[in-house]
Protein backbone atom coordinates (compact mmCIF):
# COMPACT_ATOMS: atom_id res chain seq x y z
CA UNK A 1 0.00 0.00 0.00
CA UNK A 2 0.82 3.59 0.14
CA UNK A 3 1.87 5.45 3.21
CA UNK A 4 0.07 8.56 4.17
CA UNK A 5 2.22 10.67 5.07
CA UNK A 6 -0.47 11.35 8.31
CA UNK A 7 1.01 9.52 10.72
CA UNK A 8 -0.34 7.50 13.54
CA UNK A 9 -0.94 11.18 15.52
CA UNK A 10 0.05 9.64 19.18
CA UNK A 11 3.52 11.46 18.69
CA UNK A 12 6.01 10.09 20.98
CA UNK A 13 9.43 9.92 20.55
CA UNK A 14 9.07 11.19 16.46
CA UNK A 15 7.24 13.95 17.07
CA UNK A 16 3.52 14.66 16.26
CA UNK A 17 1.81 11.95 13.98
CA UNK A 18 5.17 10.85 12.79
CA UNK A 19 4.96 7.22 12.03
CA UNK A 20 7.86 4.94 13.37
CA UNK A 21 7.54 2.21 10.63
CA UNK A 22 10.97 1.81 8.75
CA UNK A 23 10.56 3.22 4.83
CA UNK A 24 11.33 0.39 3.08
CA UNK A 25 8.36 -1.45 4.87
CA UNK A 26 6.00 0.36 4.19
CA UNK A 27 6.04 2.55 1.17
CA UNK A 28 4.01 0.64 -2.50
CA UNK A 29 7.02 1.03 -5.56
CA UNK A 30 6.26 2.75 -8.04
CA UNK A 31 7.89 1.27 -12.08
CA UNK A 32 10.32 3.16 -13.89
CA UNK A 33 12.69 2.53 -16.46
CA UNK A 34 16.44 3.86 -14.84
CA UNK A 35 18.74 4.81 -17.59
CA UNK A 36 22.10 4.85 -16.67
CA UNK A 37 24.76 7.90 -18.13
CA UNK A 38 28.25 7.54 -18.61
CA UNK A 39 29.73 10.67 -16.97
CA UNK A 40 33.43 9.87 -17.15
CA UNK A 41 35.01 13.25 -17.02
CA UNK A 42 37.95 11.95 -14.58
CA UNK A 43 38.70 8.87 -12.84
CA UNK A 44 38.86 10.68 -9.21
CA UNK A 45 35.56 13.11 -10.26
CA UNK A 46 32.23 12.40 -8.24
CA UNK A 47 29.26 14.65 -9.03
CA UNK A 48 27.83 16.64 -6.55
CA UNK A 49 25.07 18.25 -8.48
CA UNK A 50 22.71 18.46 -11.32
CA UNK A 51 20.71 20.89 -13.37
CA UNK A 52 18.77 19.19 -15.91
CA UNK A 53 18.13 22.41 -18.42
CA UNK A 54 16.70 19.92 -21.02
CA UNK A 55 16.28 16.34 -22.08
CA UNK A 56 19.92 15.99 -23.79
CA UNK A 57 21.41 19.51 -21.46
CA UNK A 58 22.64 18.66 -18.18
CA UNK A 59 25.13 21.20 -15.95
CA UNK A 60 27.43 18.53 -13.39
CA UNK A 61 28.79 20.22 -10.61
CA UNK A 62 31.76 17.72 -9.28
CA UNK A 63 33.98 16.79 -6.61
CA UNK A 64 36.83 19.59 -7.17
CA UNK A 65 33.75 22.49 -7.59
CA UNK A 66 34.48 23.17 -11.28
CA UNK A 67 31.59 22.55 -13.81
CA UNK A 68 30.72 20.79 -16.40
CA UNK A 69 28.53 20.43 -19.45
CA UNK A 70 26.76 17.23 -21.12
CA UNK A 71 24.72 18.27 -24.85
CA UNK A 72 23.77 14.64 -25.56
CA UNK A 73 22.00 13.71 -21.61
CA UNK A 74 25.76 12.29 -21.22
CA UNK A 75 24.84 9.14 -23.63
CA UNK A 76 28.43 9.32 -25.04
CA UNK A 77 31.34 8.54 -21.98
CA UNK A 78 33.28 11.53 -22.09
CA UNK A 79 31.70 14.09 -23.64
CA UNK A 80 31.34 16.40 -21.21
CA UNK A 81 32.63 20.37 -21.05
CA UNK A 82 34.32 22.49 -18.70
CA UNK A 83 32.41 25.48 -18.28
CA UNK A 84 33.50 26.91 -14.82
CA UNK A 85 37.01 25.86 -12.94
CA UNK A 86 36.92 29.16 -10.53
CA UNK A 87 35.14 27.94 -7.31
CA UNK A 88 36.48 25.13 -5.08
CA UNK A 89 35.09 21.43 -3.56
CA UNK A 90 32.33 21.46 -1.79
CA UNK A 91 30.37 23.75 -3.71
CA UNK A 92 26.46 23.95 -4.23
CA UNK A 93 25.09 23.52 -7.64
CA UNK A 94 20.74 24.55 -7.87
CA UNK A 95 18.67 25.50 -10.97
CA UNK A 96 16.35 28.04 -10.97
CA UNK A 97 12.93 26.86 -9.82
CA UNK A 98 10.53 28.11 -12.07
CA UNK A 99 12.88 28.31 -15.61
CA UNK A 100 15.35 25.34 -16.56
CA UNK A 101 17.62 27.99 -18.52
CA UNK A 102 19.25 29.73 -14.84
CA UNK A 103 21.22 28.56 -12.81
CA UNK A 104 24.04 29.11 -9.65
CA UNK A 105 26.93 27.53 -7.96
CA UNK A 106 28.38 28.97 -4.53
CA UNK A 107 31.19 27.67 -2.35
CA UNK A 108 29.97 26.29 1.25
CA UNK A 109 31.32 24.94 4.24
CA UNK A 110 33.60 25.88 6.57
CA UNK A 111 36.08 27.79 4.62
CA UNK A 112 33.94 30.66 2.75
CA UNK A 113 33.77 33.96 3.98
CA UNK A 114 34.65 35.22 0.69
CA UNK A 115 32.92 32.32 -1.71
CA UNK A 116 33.01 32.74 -5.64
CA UNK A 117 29.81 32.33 -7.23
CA UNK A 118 28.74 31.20 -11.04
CA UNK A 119 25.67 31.96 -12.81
CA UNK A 120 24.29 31.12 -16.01
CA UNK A 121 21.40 32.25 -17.45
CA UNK A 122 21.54 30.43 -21.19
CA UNK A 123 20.92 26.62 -20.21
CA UNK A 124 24.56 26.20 -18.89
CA UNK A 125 25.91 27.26 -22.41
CA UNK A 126 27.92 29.79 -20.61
CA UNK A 127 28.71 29.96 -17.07
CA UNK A 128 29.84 33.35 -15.53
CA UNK A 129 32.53 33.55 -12.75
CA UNK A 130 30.18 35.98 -10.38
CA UNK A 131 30.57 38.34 -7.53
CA UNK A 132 31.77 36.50 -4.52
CA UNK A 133 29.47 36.88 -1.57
CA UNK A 134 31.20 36.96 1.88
CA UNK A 135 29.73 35.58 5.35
CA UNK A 136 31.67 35.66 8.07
CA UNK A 137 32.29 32.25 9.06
CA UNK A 138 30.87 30.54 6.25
CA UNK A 139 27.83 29.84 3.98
CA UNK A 140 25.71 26.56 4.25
CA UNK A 141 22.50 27.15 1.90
CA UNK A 142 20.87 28.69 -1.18
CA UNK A 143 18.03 29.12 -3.54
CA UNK A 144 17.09 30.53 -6.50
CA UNK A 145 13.06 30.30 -7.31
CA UNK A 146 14.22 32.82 -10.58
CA UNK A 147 16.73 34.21 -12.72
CA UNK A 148 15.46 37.25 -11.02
CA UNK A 149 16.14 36.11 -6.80
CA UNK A 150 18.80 34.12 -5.47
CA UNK A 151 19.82 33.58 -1.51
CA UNK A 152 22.31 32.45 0.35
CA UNK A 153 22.18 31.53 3.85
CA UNK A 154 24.95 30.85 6.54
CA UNK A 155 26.83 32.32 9.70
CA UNK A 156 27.61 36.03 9.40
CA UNK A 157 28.39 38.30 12.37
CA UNK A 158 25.47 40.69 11.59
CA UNK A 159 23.14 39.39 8.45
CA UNK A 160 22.98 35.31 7.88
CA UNK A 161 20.77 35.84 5.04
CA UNK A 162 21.84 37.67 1.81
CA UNK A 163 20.32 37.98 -1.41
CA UNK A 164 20.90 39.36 -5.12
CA UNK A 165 17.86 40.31 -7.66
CA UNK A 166 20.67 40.71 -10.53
CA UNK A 167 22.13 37.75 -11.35
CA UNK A 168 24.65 37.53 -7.92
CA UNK A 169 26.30 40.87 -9.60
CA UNK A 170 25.29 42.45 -5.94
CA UNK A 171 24.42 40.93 -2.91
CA UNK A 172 21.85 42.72 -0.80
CA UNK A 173 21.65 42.41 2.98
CA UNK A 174 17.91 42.30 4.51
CA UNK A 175 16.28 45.18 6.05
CA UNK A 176 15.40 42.46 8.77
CA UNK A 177 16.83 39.48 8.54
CA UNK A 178 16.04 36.17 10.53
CA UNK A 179 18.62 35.75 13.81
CA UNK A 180 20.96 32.88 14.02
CA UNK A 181 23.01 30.60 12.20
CA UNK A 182 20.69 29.75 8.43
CA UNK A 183 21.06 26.32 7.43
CA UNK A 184 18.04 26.04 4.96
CA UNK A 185 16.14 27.92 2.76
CA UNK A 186 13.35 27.38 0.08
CA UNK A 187 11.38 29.96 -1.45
CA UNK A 188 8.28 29.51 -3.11
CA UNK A 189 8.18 31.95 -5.67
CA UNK A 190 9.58 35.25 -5.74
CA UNK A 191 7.81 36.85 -3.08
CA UNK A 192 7.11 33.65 -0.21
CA UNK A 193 9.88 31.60 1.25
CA UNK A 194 11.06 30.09 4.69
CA UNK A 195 14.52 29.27 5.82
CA UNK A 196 15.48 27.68 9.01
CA UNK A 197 18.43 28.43 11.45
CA UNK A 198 20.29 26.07 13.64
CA UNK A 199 17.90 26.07 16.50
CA UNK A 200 15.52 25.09 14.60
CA UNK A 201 13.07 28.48 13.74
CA UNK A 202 10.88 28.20 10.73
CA UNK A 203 11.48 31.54 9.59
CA UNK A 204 9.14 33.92 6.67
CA UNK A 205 9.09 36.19 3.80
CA UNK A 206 6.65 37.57 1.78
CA UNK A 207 8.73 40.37 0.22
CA UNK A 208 10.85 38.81 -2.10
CA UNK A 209 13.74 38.04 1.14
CA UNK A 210 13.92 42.26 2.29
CA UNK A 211 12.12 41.34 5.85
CA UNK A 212 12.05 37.64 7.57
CA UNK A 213 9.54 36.80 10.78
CA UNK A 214 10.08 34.16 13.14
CA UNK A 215 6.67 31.57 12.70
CA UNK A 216 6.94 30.66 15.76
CA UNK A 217 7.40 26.98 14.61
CA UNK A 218 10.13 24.45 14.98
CA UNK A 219 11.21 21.84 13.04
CA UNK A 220 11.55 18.51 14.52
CA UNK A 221 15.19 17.28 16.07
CA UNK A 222 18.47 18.54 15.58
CA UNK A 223 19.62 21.21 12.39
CA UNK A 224 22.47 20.13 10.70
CA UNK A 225 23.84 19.96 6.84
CA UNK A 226 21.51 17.15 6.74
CA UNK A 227 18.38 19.25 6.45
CA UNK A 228 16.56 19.39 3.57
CA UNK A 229 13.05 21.70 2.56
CA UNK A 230 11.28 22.03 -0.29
CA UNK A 231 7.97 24.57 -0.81
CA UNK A 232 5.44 23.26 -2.15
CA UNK A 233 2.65 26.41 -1.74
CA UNK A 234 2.64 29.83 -0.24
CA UNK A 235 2.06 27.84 3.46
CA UNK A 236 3.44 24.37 2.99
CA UNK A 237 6.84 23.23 3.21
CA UNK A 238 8.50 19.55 2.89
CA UNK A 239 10.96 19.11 5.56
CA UNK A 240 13.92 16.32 5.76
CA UNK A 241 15.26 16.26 9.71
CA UNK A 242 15.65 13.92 12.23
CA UNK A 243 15.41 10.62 9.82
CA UNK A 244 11.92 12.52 8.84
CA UNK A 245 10.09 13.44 6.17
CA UNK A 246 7.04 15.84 7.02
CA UNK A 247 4.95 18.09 5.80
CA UNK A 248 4.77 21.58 7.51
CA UNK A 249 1.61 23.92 7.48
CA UNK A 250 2.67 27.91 8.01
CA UNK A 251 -0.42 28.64 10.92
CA UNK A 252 -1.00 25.37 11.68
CA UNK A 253 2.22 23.97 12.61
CA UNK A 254 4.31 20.18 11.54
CA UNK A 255 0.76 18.21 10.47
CA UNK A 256 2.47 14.50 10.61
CA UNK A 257 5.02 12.72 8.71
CA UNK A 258 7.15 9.37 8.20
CA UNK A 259 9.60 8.05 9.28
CA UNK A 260 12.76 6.80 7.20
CA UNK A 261 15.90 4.52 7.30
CA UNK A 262 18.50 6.14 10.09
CA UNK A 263 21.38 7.76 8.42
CA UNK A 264 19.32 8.61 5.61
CA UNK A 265 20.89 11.80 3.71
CA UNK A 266 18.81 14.46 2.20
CA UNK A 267 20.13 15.05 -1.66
CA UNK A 268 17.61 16.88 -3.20
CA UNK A 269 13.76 17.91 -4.12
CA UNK A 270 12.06 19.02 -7.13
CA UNK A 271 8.42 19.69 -8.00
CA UNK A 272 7.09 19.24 -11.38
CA UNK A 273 3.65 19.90 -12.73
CA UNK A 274 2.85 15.77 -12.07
CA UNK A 275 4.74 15.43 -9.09
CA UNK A 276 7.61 16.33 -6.05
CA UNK A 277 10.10 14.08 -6.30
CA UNK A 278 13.18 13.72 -3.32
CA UNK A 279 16.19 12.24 -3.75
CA UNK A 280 17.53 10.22 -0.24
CA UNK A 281 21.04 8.78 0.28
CA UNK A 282 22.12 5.82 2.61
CA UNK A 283 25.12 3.75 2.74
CA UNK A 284 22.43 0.56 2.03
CA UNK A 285 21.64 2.69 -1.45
CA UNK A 286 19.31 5.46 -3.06
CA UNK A 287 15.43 5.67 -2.82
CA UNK A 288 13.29 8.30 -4.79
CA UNK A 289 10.55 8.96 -3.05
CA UNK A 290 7.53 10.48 -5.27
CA UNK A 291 4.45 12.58 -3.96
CA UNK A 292 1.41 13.18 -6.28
CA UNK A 293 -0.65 15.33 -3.73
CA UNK A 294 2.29 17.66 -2.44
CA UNK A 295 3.61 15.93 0.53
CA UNK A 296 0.31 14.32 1.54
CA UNK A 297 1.35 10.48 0.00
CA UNK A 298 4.49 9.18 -0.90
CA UNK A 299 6.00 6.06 -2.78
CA UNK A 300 9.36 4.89 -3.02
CA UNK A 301 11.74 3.62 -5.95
CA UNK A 302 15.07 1.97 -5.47
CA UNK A 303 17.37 3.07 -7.55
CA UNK A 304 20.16 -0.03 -8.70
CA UNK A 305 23.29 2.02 -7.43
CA UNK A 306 25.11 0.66 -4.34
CA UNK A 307 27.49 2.66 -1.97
CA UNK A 308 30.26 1.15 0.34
CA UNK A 309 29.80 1.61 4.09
CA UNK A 310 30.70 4.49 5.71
CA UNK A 311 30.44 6.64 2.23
CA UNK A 312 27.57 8.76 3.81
CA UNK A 313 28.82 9.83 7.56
CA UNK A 314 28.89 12.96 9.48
CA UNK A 315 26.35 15.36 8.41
CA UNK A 316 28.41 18.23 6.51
CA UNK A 317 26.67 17.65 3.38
CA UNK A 318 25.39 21.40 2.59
CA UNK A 319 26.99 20.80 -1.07
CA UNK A 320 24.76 17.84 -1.53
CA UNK A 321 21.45 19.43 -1.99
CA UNK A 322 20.85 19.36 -5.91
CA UNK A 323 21.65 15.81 -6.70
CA UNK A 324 18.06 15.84 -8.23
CA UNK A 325 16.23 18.06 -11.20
CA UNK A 326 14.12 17.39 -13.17
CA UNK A 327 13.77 18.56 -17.56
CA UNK A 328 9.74 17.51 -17.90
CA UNK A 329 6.62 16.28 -15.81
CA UNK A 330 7.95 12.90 -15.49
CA UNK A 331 11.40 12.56 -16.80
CA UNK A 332 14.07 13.64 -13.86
CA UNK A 333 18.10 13.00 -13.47
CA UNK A 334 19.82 11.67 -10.30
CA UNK A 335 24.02 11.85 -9.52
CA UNK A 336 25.08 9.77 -7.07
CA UNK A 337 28.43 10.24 -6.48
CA UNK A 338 30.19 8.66 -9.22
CA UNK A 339 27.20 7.88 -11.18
CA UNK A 340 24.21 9.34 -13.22
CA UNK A 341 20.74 8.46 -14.11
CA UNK A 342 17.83 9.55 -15.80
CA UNK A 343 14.71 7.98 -14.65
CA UNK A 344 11.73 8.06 -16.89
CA UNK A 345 8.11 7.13 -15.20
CA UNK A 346 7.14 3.82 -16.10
CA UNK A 347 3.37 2.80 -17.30
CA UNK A 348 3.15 -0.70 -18.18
């Protein structure tokens, strides 16, 4: 069957309606056909990120933070580009939510207080080497709903949250910004977003990122670079915490969830006009999950690639959050690590 994603609602040790039932137990399969890419570009490269701009145009973000290109969906081993060679590992590759032609890279982690940036605005054609946008200790999230609105999040003496509306040439700081240390954010559109900071506040916007209120909402367990959010309406927000996925309600408050394998790794979300798919890593393998009804029901699919033991540990993995995208309603691409698939929906 299909787990609801409305828990059992006794709450407990998982928080409120979050059932305790292990994924893989649980969730009905859904069929799909998993193509597998060749994206040999170097023996020591693993990708960290994809954009997906169209069905043969894919942007790789890899281990060493340089970029590269694929014009045939990476069919042909090897023939990928370099576009961008500027920023460093452990950089964050995300596409522009609402147009497949944007995109932006930004260093993260623990050594960027001055991070270089890339932006490209012509389906990863070009990539430009952008301003650099400095936090004081360093930056650990971003998002970019347009080619119009991008954000970066992180640890900065006096403003965790900054934001450019032309391209990352500028970075603006917010006329009030949320407090504390940002280690998530996902906007909905240009105007409505949420972020969360490492005690856990659910954070607002509804002016394009210029003023932030606290909701007065938590998320559930600990904030690390584990998190993972995705919004799926002006008031509802997908959270990944805690071994959790759940579905928050701005006004109402964390409405139930599941439960997933411990030690599962958030690597992504994307929404399409069929579906929200999310990518989750564990050292037993990947799952997609799929939702048809925004959060409300999910379904799982196993994806055939295998990772050694002790491959996924820790929970620094703020560079990991666009290992998903997809180019149509029901076609999406997956890295993992040193592999890439696209994974078509399936109907008998």
């Amino acid at each position: 069957m299909t787990l609801n994603i409305f828990g059992d609602g006794t709450g407990g040790t998982n928080g409120p309606g979050i059932a305790s039932s292990p994924m893989n137990e649980n969730f009905s399969e859904v069929k799909y056909h998993e193509i597998m890419i060749s994206p040999v570009i170097a023996s020591a490269e693993y990708f960290d990120g994809v954009i997906a701009h169209s069905s043969t145009v894919f942007s790789g973000m890899v281990t060493d933070g340089h970029i590269w290109i694929t014009s045939d969906a990476g069919v042909t081993a090897g023939n990928y580009t370099e576009k961008l060679t500027t920023l460093t590992s452990d950089s964050l590759l995300i596409g522009a939510k609402n147009t497949a032609a944007a995109g932006f890279a930004v260093e993260v982690g623990a050594s960027t207080t001055n991070a270089d940036t890339g932006y490209t605005g012509n389906s990863g054609t070009t990539w430009t080497d952008s301003t650099n946008v400095t936090m004081t200790t360093a930056i650990l999230c971003a998002d970019m709903p347009s080619s119009s609105l991008i954000l970066v999040g992180g640890n900065d003496s006096s403003n965790d949250l900054k934001y450019s509306t032309d391209q990352a040439g500028s970075w603006t700081n917010p006329s009030t910004p949320p407090t504390g240390t940002i280690h998530a954010i996902s906007m909905y559109d240009n105007t409505t977003g949420y972020c969360v900071d490492g005690s856990g506040n659910i954070w607002k916007t509804t002016d394009g990122a210029d003023n932030w209120s606290d909701t007065g909402d938590n998320v559930i367990g600990s904030v690390d670079g584990n998190i993972g959010m995705y919004t799926v309406s002006a008031t509802n927000v997908v959270f990944f915490t805690n071994s959790s996925v759940y579905l928050y309600v701005n006004g109402s408050g964390i409405s139930s969830g599941i439960r997933v394998n411990s030690g599962s790794v958030f690597l992504g979300a994307k929404e399409t006009a069929n579906a929200l798919y999310m990518l989750l890593g564990h050292s037993d393998g990947f799952i997609l999950l799929k939702s048809e009804d925004s959060g409300a029901t999910w379904i799982q699919h196993p994806i055939a690639w295998r990772l050694s033991d002790g491959t996924l540990t820790g929970s620094n993995y703020y560079h990991l959050k666009h290992c998903l995208d997809a180019y149509d309603n029901d076609n999406i691409v997956v890295c993992a690590f040193a592999a890439m698939f696209k994974i078509r929906n399936y109907v008998p």
